[in-house]
N, C-alpha and C. Protein backbone atom coordinates (compact mmCIF):
# COMPACT_ATOMS: atom_id res chain seq x y z
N UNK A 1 152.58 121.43 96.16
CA UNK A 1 151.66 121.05 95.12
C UNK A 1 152.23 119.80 94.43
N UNK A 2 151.33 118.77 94.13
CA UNK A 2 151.77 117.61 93.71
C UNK A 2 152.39 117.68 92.06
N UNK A 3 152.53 116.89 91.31
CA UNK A 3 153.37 117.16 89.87
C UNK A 3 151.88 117.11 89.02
N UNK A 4 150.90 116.63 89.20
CA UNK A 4 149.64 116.42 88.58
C UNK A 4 149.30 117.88 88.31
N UNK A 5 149.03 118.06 89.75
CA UNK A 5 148.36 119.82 90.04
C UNK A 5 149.04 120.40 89.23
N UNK A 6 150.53 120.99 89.33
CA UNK A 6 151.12 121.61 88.89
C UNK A 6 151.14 121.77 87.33
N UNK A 7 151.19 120.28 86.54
CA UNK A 7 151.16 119.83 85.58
C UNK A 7 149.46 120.65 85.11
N UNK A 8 148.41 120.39 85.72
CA UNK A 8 147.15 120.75 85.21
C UNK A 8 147.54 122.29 85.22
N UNK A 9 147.89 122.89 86.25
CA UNK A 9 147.73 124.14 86.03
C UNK A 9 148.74 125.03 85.12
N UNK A 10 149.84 124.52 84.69
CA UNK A 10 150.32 124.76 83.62
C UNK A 10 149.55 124.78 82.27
N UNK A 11 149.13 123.66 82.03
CA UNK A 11 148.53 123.25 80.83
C UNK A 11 147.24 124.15 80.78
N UNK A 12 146.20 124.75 82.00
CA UNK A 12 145.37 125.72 81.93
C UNK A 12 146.16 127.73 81.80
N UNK A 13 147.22 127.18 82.50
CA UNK A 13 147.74 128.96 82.20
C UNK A 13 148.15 128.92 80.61
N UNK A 14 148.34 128.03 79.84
CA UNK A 14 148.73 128.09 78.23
C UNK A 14 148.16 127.41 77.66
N UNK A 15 147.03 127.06 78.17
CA UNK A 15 145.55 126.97 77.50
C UNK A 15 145.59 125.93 76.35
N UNK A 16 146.26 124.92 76.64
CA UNK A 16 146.42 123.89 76.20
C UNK A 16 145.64 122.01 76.76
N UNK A 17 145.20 121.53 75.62
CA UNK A 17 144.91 119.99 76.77
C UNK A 17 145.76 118.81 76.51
N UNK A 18 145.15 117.95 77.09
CA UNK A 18 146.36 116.80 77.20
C UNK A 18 146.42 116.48 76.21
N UNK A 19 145.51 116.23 75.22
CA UNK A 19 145.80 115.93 73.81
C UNK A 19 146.58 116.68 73.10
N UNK A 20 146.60 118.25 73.16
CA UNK A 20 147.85 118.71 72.59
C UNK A 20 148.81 118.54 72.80
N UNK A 21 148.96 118.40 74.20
CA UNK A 21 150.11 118.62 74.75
C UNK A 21 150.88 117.10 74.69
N UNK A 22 149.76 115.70 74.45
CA UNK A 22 150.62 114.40 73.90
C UNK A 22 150.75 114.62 72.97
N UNK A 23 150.34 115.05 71.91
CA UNK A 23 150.90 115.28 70.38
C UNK A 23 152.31 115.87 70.39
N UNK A 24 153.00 117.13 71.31
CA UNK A 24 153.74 117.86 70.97
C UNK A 24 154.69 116.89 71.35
N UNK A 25 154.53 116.44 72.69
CA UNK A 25 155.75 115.37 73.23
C UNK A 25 156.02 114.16 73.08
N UNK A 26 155.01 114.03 71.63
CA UNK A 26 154.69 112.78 71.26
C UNK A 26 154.81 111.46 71.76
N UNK A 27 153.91 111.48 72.53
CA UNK A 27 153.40 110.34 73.28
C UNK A 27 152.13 110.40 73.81
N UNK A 28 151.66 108.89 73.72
CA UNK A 28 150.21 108.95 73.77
C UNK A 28 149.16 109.72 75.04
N UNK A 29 148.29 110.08 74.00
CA UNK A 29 147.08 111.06 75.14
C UNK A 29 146.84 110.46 76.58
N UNK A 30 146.58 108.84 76.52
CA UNK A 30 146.47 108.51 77.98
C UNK A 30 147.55 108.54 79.08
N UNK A 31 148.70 108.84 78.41
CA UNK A 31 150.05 108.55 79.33
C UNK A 31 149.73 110.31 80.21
N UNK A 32 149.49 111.33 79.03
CA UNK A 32 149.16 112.52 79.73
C UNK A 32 148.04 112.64 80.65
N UNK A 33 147.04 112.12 80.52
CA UNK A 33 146.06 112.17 81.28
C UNK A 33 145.98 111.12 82.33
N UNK A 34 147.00 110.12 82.48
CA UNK A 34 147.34 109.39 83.63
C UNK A 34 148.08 110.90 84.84
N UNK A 35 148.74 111.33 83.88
CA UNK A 35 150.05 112.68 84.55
C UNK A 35 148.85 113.27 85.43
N UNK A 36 147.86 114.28 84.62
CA UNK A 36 147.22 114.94 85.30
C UNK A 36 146.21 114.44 86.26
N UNK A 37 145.94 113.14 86.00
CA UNK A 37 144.91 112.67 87.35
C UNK A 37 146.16 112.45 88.65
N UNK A 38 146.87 111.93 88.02
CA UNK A 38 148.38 111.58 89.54
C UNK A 38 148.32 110.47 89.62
N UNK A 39 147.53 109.55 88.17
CA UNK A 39 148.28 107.75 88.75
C UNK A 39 149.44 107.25 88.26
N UNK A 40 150.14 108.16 87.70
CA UNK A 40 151.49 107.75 87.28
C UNK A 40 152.24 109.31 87.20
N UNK A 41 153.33 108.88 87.18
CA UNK A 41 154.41 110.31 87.24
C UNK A 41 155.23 109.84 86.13
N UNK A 42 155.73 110.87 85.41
CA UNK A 42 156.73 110.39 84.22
C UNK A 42 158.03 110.32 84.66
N UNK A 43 158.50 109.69 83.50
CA UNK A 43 160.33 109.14 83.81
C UNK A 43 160.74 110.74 83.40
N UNK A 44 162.25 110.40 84.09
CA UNK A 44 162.98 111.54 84.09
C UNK A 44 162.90 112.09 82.22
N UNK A 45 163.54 111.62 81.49
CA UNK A 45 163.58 111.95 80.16
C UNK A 45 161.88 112.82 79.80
N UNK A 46 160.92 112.48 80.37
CA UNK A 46 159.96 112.49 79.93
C UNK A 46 159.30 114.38 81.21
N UNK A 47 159.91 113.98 82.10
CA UNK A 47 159.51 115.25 82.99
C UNK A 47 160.65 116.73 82.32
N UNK A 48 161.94 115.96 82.15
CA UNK A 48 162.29 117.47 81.24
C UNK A 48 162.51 118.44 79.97
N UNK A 49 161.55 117.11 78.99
CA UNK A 49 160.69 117.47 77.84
C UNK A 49 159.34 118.66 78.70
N UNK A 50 159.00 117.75 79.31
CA UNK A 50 157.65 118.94 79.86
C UNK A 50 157.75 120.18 80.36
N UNK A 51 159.05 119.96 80.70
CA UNK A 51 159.80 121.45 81.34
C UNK A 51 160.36 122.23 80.40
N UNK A 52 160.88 121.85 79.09
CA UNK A 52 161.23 122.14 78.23
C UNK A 52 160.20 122.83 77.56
N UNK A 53 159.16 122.50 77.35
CA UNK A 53 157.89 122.81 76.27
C UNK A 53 157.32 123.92 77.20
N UNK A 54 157.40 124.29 78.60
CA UNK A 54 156.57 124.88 79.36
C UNK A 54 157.48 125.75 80.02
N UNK A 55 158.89 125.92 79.11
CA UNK A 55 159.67 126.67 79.78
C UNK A 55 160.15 126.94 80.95
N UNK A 56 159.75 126.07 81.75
CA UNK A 56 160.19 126.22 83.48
C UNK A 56 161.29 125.49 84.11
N UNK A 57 162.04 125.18 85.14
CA UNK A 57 162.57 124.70 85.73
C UNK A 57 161.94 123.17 86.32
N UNK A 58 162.74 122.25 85.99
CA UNK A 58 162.13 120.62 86.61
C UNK A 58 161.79 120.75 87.79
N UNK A 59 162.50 121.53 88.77
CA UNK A 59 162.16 121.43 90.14
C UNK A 59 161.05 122.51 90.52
N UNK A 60 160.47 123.28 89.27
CA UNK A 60 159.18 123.77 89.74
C UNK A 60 157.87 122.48 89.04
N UNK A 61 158.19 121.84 87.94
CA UNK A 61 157.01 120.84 87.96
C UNK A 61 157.01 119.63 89.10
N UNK A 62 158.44 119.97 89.98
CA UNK A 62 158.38 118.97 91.23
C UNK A 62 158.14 119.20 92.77
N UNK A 63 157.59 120.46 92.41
CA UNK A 63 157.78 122.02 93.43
C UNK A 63 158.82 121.60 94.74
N UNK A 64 159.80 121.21 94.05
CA UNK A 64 161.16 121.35 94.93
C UNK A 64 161.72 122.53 95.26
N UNK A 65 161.36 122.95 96.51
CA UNK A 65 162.21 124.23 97.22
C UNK A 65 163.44 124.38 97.67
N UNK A 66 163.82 123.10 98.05
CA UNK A 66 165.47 122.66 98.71
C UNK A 66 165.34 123.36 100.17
N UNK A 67 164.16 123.27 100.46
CA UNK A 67 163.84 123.03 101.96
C UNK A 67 163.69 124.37 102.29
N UNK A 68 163.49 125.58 101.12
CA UNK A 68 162.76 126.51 101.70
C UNK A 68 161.87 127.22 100.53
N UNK A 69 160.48 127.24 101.17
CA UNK A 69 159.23 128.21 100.23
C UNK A 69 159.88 130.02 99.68
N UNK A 70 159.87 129.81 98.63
CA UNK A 70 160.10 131.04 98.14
C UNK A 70 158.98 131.66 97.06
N UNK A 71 159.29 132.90 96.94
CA UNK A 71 158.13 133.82 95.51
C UNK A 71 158.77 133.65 94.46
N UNK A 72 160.16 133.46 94.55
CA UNK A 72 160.84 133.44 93.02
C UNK A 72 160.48 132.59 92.22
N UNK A 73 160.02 131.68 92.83
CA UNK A 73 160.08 130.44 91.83
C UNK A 73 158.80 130.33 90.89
N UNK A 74 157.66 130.79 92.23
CA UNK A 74 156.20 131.44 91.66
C UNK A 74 156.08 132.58 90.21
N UNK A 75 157.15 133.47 90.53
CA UNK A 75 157.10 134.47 89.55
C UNK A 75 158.12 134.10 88.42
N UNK A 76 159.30 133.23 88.51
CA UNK A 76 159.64 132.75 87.28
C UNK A 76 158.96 132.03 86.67
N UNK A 77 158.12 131.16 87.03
CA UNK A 77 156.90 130.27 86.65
C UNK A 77 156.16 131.12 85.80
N UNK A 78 155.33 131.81 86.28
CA UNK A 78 154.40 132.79 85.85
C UNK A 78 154.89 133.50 84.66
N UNK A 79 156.27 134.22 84.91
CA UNK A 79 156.90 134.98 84.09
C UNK A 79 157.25 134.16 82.64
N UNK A 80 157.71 132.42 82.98
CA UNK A 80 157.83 132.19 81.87
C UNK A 80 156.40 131.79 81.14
N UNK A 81 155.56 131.62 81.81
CA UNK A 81 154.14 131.20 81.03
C UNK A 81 153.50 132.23 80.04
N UNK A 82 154.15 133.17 80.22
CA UNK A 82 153.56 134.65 79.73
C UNK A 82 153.79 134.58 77.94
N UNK A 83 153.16 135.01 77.18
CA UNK A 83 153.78 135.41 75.69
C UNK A 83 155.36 136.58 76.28
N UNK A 84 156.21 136.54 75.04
CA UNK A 84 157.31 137.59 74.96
C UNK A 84 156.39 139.21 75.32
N UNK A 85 155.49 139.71 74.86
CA UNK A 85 155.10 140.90 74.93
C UNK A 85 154.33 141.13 75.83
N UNK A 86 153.21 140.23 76.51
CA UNK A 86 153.50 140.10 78.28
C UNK A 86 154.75 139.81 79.20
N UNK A 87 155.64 139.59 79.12
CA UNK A 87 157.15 139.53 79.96
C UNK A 87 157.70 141.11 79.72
N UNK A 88 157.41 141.58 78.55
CA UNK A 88 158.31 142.65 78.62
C UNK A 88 157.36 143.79 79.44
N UNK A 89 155.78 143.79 79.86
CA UNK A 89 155.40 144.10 80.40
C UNK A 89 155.16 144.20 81.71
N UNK A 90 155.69 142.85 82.17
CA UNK A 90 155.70 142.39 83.50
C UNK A 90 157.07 142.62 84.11
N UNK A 91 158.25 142.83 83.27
CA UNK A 91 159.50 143.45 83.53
C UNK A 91 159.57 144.93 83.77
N UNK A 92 158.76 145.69 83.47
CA UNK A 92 158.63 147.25 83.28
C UNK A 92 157.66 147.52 84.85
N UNK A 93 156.89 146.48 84.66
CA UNK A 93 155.54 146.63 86.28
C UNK A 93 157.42 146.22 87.12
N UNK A 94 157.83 145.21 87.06
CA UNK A 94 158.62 145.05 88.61
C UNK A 94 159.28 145.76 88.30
N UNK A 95 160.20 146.55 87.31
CA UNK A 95 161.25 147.56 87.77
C UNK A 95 160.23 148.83 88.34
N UNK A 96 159.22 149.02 88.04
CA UNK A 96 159.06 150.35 88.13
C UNK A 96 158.34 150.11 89.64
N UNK A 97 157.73 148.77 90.21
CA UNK A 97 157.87 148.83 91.55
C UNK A 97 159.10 148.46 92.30
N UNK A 98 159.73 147.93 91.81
CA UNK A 98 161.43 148.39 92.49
C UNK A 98 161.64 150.00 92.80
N UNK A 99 161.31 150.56 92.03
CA UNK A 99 161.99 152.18 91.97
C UNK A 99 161.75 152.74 93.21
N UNK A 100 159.70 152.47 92.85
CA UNK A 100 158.96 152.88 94.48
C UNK A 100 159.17 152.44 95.36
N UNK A 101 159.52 151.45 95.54
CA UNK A 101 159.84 150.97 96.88
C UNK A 101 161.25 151.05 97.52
N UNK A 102 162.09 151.53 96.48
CA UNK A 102 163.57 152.16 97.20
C UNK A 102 163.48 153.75 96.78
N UNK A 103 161.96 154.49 97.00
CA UNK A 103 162.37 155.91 96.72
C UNK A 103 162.92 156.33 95.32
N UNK A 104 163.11 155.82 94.68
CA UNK A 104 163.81 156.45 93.53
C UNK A 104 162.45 156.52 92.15
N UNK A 105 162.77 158.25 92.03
CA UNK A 105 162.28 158.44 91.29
C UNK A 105 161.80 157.83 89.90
């Protein structure tokens, strides 16, 4: 997924738009909405503010695998997009399908 995509679909899982989201990182609305169409990519300083505000890892707004596709990165993504009281919910769903799936009561 390109940094645009990724970038849009962040900003729709926390339901935010580019205008908020230039206000917070203060810098102007068109520089964000250059991001999400994909005619410009931001400078480094500027991609791990966005990672910062969106809680994720730089190399998931760059969907860098290091040469292999994994789920982790999907579900830390996800996991961090969540409010605190969805995570602690979504921690209780995977332990308690951990349990089932190694038998344990």
């Amino acid at each position: 997924m390109r940094f645009s995509e990724t970038l849009q679909q962040l900003m729709a899982e926390n339901n935010i738009t580019a205008r908020q989201l230039a206000k917070e990182l203060r810098i102007p609305s068109y520089i964000v909405d250059h991001f999400t169409r994909g005619t410009k990519e931001p400078a480094f300083d500027t991609l791990r503010r966005i990672a910062a505000y969106f809680n994720v890892d730089i190399n998931c707004l760059l969907d860098y695998q290091g040469g292999t596709a994994s789920i982790d990165d999907d579900l830390l993504r996800i996991f961090h997009s969540l409010p605190s009281e969805q995570q602690l919910i979504f921690l209780a769903q995977g332990k308690a399908a951990a349990r089932i799936t190694n038998g344990i009561p």
